[in-house]
Protein backbone atom coordinates (compact mmCIF):
# COMPACT_ATOMS: atom_id res chain seq x y z
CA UNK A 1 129.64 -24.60 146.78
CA UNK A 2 126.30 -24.44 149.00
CA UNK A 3 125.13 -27.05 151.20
CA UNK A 4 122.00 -27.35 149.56
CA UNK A 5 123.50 -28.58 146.05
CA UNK A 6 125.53 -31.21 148.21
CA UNK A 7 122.12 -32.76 149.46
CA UNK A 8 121.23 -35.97 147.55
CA UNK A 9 117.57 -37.49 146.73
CA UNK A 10 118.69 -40.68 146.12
CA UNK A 11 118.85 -41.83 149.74
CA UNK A 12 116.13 -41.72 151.53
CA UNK A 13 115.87 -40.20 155.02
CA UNK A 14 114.61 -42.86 158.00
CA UNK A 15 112.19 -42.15 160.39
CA UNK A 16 111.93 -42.56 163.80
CA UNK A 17 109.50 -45.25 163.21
CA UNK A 18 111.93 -47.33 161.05
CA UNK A 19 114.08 -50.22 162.27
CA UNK A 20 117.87 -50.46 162.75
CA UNK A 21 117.46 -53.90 160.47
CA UNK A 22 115.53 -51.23 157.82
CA UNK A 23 118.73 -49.07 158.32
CA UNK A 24 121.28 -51.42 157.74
CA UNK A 25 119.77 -52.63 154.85
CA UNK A 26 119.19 -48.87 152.96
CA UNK A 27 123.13 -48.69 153.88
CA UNK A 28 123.99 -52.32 152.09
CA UNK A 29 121.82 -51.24 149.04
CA UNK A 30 123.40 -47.45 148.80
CA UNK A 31 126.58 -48.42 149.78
CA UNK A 32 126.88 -46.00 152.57
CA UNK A 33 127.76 -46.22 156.42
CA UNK A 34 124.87 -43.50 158.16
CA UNK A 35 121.79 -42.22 157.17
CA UNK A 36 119.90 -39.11 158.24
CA UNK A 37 117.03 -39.67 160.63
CA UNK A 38 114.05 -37.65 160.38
CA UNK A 39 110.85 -36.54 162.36
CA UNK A 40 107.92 -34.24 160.45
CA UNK A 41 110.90 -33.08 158.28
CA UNK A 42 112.52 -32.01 161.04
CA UNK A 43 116.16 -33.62 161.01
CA UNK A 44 117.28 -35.19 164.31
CA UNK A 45 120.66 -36.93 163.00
CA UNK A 46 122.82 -39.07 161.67
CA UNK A 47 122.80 -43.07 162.46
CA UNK A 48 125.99 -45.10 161.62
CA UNK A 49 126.45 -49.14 161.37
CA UNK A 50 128.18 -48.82 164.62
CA UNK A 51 125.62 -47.36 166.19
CA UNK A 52 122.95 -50.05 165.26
CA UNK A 53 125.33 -52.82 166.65
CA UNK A 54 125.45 -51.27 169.74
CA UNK A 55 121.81 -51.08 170.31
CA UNK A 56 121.92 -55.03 170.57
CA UNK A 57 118.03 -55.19 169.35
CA UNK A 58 117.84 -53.85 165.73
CA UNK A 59 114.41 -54.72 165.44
CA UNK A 60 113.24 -51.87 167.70
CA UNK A 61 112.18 -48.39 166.34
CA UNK A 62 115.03 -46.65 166.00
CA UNK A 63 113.51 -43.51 167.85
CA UNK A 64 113.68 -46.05 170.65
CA UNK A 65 117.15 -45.38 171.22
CA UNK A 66 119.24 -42.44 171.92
CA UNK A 67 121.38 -40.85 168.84
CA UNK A 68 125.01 -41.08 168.96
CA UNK A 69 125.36 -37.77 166.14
């Protein structure tokens, strides 16, 4: 098996621009615990439920913040 036919279109990617609330949420609805973040296509990493806890303000941009992954 190839990465490629392991990648899913059903979850969305966030952007730098979205929020961790906007995270947290996509991860309630899809059942998941991190998301891929995403700049111009470019992927800059994973964010995890953890992660948006610790940032203590998750109605900032989450390109606000430093990522953990």
């Amino acid at each position: 098996m190839v990465a490629k036919d392991l990648i899913s279109d059903v979850v969305s990617p966030l952007f730098t621009s979205d929020t961790g609330n906007t995270a947290l949420s996509w991860m309630e609805i899809h059942k998941i615990s991190h998301l891929p973040i995403v700049n111009n296509k470019q992927f800059l990493g994973l964010i995890s439920e953890s992660d948006i806890f610790d940032l203590n303000s998750p109605d900032t941009p989450i390109g606000d913040h430093k990522l953990s992954l």
